[in-house]
PDB file of N, CA and C in Angstrom:
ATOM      1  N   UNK A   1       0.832  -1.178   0.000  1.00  0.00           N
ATOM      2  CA  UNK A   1       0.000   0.000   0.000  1.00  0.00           C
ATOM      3  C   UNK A   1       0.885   1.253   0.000  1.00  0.00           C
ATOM      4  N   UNK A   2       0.226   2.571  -0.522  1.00  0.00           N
ATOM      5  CA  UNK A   2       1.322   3.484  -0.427  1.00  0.00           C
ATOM      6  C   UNK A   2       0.846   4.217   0.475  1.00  0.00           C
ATOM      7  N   UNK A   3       1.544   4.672   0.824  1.00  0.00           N
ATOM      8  CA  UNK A   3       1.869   5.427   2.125  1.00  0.00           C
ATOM      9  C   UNK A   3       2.336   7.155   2.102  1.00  0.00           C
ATOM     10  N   UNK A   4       1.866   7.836   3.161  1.00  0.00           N
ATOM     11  CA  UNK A   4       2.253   9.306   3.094  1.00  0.00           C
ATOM     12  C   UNK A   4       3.942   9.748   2.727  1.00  0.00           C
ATOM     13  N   UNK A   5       4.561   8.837   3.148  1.00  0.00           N
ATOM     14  CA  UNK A   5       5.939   9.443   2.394  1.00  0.00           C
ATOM     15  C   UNK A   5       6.527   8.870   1.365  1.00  0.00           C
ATOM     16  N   UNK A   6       5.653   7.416   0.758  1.00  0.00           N
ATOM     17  CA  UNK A   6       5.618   7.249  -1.054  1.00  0.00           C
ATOM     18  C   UNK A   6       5.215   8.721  -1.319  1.00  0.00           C
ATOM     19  N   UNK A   7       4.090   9.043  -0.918  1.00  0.00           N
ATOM     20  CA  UNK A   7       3.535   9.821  -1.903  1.00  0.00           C
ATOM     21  C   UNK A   7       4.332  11.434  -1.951  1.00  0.00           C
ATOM     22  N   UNK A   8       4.644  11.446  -0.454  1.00  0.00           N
ATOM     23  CA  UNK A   8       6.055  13.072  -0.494  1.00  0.00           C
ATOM     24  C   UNK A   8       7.278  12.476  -1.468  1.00  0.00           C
ATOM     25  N   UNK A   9       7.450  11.236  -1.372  1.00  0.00           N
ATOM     26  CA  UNK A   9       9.034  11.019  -2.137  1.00  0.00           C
ATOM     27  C   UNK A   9       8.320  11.208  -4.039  1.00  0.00           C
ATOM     28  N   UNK A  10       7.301  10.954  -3.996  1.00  0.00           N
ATOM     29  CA  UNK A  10       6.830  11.447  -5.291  1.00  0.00           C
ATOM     30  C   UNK A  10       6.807  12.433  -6.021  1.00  0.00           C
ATOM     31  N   UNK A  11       6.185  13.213  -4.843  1.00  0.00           N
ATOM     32  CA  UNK A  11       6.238  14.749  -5.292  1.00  0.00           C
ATOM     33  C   UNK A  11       6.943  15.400  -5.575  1.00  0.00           C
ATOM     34  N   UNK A  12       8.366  14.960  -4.663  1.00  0.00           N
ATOM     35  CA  UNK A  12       9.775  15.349  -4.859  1.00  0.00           C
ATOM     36  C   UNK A  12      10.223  15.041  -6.594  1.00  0.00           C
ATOM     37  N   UNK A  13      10.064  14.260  -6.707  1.00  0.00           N
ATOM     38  CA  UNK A  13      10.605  13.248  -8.268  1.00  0.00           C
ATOM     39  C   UNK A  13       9.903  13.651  -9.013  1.00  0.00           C
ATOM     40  N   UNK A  14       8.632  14.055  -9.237  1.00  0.00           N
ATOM     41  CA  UNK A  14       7.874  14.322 -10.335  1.00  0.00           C
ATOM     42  C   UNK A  14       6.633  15.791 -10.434  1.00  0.00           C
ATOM     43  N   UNK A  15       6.173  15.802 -11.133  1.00  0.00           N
ATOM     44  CA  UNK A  15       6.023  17.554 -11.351  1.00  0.00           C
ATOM     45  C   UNK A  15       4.527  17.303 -10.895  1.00  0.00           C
ATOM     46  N   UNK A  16       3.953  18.157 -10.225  1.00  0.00           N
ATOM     47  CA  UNK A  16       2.147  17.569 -10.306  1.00  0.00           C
ATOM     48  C   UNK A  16       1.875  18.824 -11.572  1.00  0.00           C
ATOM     49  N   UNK A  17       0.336  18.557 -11.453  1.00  0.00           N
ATOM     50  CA  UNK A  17      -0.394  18.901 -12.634  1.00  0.00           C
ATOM     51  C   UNK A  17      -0.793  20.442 -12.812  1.00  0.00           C
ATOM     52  N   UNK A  18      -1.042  20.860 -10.852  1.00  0.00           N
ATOM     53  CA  UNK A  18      -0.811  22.674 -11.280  1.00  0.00           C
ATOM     54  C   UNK A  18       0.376  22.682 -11.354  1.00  0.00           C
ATOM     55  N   UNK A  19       1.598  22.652 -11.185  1.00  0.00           N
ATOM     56  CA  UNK A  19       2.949  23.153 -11.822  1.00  0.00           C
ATOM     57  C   UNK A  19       2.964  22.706 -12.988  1.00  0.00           C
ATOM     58  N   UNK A  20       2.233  21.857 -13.781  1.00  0.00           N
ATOM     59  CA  UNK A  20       2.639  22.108 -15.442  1.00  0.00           C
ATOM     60  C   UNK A  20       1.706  22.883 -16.016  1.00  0.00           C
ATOM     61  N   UNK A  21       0.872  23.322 -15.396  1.00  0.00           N
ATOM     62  CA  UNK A  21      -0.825  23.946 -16.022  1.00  0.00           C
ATOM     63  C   UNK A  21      -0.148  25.238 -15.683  1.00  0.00           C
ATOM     64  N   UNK A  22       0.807  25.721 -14.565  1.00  0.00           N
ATOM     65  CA  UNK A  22       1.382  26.789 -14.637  1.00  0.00           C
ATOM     66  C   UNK A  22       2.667  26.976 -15.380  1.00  0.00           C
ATOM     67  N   UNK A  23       3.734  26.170 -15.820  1.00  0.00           N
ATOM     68  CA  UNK A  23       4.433  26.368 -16.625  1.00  0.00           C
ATOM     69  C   UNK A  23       3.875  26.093 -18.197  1.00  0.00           C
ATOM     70  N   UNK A  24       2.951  25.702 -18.885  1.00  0.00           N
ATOM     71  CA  UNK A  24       2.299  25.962 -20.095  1.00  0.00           C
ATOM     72  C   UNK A  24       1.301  26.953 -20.033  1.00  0.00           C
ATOM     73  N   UNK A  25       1.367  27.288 -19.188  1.00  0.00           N
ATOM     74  CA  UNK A  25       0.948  29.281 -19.172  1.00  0.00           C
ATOM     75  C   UNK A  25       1.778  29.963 -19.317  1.00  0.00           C
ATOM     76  N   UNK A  26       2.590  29.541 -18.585  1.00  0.00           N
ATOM     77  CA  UNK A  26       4.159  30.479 -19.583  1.00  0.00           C
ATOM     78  C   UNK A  26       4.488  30.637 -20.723  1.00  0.00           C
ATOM     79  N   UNK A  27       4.561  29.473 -20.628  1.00  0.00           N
ATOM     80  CA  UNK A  27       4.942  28.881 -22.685  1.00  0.00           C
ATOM     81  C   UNK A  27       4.286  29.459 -23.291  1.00  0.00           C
ATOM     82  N   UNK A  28       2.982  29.671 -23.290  1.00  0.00           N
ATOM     83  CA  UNK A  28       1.548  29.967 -23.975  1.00  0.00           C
ATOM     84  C   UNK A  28       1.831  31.773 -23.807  1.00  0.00           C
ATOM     85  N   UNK A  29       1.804  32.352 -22.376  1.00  0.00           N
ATOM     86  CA  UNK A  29       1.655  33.573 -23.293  1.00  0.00           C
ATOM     87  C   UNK A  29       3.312  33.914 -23.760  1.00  0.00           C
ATOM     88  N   UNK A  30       4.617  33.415 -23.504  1.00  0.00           N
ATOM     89  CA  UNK A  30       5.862  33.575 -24.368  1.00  0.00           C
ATOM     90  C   UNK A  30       5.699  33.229 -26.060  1.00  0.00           C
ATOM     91  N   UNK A  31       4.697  32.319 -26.281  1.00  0.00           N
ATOM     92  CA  UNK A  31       4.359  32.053 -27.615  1.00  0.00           C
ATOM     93  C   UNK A  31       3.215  32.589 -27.946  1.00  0.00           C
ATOM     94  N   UNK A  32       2.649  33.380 -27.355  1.00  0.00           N
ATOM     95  CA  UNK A  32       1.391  34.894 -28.185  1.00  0.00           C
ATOM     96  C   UNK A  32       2.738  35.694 -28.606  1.00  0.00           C
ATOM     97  N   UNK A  33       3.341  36.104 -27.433  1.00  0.00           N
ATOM     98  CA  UNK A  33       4.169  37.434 -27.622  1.00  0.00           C
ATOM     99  C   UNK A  33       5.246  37.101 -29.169  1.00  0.00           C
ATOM    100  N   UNK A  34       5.751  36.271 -28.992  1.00  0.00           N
ATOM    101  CA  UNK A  34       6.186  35.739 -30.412  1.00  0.00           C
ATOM    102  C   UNK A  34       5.937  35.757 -31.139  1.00  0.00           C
ATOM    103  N   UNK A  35       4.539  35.112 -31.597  1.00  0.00           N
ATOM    104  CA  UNK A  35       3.268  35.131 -32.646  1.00  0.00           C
ATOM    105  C   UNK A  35       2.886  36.577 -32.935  1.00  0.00           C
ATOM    106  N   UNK A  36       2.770  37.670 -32.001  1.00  0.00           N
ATOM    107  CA  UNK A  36       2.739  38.726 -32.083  1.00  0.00           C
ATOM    108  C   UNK A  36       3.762  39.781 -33.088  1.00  0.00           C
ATOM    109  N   UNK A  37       5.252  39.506 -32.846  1.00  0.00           N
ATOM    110  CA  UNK A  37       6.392  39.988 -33.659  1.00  0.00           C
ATOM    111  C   UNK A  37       6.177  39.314 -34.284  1.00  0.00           C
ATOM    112  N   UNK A  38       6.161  38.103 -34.975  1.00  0.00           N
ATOM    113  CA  UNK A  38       5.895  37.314 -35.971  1.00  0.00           C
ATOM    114  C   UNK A  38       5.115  37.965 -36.838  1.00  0.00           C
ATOM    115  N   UNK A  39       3.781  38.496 -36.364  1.00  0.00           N
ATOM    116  CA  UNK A  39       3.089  39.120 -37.317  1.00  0.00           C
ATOM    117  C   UNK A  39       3.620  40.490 -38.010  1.00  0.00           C
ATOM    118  N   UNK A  40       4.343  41.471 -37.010  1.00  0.00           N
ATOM    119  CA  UNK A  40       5.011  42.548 -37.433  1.00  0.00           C
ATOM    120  C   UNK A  40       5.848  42.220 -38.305  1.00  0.00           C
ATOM    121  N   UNK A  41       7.325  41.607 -38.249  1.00  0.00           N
ATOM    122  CA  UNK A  41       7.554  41.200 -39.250  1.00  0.00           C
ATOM    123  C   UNK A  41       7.636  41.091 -40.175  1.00  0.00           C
ATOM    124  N   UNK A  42       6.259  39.935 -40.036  1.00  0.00           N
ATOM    125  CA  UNK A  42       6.086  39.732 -41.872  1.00  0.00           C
ATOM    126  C   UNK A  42       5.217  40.796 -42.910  1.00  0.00           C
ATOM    127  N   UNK A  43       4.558  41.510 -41.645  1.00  0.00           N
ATOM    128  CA  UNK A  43       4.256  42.975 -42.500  1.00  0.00           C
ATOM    129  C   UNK A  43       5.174  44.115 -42.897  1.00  0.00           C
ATOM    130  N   UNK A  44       6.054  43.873 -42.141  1.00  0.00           N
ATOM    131  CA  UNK A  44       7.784  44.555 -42.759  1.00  0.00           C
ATOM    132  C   UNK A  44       8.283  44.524 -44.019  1.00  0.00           C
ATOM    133  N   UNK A  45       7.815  42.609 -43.503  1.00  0.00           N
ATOM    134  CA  UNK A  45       8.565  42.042 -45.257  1.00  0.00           C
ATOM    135  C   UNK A  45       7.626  42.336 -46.311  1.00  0.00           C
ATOM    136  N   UNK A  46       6.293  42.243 -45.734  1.00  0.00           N
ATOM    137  CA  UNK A  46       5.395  42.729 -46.770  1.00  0.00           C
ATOM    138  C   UNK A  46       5.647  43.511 -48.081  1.00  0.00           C
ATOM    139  N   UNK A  47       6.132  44.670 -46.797  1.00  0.00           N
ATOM    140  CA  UNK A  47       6.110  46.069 -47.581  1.00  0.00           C
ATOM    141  C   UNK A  47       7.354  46.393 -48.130  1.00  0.00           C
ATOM    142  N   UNK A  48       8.567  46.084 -47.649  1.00  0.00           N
ATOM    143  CA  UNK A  48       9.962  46.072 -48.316  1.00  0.00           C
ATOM    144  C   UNK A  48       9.519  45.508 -49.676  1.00  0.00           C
ATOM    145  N   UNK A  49       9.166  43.784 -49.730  1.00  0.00           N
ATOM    146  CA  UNK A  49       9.372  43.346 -51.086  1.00  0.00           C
ATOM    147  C   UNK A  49       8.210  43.882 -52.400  1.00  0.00           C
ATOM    148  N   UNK A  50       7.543  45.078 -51.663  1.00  0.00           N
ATOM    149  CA  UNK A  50       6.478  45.851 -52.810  1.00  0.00           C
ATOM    150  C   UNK A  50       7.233  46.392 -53.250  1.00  0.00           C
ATOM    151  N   UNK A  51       7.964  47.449 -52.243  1.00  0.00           N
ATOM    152  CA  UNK A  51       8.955  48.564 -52.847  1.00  0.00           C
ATOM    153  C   UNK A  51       9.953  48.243 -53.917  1.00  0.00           C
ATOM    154  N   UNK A  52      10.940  46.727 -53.185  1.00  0.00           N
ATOM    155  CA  UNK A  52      11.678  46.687 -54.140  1.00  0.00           C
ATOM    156  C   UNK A  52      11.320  45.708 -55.220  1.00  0.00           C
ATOM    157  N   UNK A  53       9.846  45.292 -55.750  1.00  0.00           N
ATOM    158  CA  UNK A  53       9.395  44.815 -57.012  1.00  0.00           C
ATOM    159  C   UNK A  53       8.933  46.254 -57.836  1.00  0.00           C
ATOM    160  N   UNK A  54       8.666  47.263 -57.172  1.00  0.00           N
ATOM    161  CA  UNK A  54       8.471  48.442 -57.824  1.00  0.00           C
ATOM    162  C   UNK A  54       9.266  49.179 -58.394  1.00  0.00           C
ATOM    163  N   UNK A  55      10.561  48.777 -57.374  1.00  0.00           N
ATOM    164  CA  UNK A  55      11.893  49.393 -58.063  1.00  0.00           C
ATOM    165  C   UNK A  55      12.376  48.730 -58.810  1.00  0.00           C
ATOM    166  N   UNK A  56      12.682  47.540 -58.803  1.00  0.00           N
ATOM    167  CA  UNK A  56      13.139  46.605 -60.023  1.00  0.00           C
ATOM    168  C   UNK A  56      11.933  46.534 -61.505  1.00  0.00           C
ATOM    169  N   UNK A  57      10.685  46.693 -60.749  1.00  0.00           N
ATOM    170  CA  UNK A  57      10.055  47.095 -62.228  1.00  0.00           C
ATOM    171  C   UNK A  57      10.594  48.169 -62.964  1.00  0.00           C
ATOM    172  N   UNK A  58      10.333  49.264 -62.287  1.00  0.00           N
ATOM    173  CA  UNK A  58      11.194  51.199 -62.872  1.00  0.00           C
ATOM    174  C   UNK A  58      12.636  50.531 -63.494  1.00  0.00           C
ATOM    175  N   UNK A  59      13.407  50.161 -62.646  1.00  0.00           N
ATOM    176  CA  UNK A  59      14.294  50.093 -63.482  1.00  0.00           C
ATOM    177  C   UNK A  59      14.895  49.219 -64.314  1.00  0.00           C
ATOM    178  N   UNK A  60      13.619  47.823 -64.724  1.00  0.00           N
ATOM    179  CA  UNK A  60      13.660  46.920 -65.569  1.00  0.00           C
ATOM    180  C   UNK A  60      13.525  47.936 -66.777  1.00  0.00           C
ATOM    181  N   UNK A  61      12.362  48.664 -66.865  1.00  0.00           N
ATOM    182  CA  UNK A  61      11.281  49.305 -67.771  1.00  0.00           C
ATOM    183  C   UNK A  61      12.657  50.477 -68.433  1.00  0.00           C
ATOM    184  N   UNK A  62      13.412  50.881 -67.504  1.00  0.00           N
ATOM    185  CA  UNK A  62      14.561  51.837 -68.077  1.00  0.00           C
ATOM    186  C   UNK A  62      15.656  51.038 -68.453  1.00  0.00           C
ATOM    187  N   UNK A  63      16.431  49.979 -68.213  1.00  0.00           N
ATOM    188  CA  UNK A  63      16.694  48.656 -68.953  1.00  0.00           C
ATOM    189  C   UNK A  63      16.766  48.543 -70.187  1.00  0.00           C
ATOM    190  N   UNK A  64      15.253  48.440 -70.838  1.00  0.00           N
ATOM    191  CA  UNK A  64      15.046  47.981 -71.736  1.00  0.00           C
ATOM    192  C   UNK A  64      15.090  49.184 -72.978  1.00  0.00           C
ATOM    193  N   UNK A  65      14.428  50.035 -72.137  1.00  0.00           N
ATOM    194  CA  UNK A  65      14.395  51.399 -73.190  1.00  0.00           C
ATOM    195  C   UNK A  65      15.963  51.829 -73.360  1.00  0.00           C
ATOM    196  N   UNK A  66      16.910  51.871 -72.327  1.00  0.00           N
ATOM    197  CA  UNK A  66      18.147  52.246 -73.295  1.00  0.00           C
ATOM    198  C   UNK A  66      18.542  51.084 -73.920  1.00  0.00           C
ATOM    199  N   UNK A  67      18.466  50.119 -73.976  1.00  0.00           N
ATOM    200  CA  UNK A  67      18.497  48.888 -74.911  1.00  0.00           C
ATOM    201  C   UNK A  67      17.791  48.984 -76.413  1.00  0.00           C
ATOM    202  N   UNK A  68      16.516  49.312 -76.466  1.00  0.00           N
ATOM    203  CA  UNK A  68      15.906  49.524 -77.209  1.00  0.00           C
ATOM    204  C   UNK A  68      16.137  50.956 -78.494  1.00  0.00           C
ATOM    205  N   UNK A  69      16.537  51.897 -77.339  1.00  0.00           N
ATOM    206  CA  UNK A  69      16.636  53.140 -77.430  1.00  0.00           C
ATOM    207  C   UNK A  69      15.870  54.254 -78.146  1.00  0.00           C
ATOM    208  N   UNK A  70      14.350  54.055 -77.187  1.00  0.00           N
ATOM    209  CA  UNK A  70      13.175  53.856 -77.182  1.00  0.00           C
ATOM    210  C   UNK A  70      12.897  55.466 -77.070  1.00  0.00           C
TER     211      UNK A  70
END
């Protein structure tokens, strides 16, 4: 049968269930806040790779015309 200090030598050795329900609350909001820059980010990159498809268009389009010599 187990007994009150099985069950302390347990506790010692292994994690109970509010200490992991409180450390994946951690995790959880450290991985919003992440998810959060994550989103900034990629609206960064968004907007950089408009600019520079806009600029490489302009100066595809001038490229061609002194090529052409249009």
């Amino acid at each position: 049968m187990i007994d009150r200090d099985d069950i302390e030598r347990l506790r010692e050795i292994f994690v109970t269930r509010q200490e992991c329900d409180n450390t994946m609350d951690e995790v959880n909001k450290k991985l919003a806040k992440d998810a959060t820059a994550l989103a900034v980010i990629n609206t960064k990159l968004s907007l950089i790779m408009w600019m520079l498809g806009a600029f490489g268009t302009a100066t595809a389009g001038c490229i061609v015309k002194l090529i052409f010599g249009g």
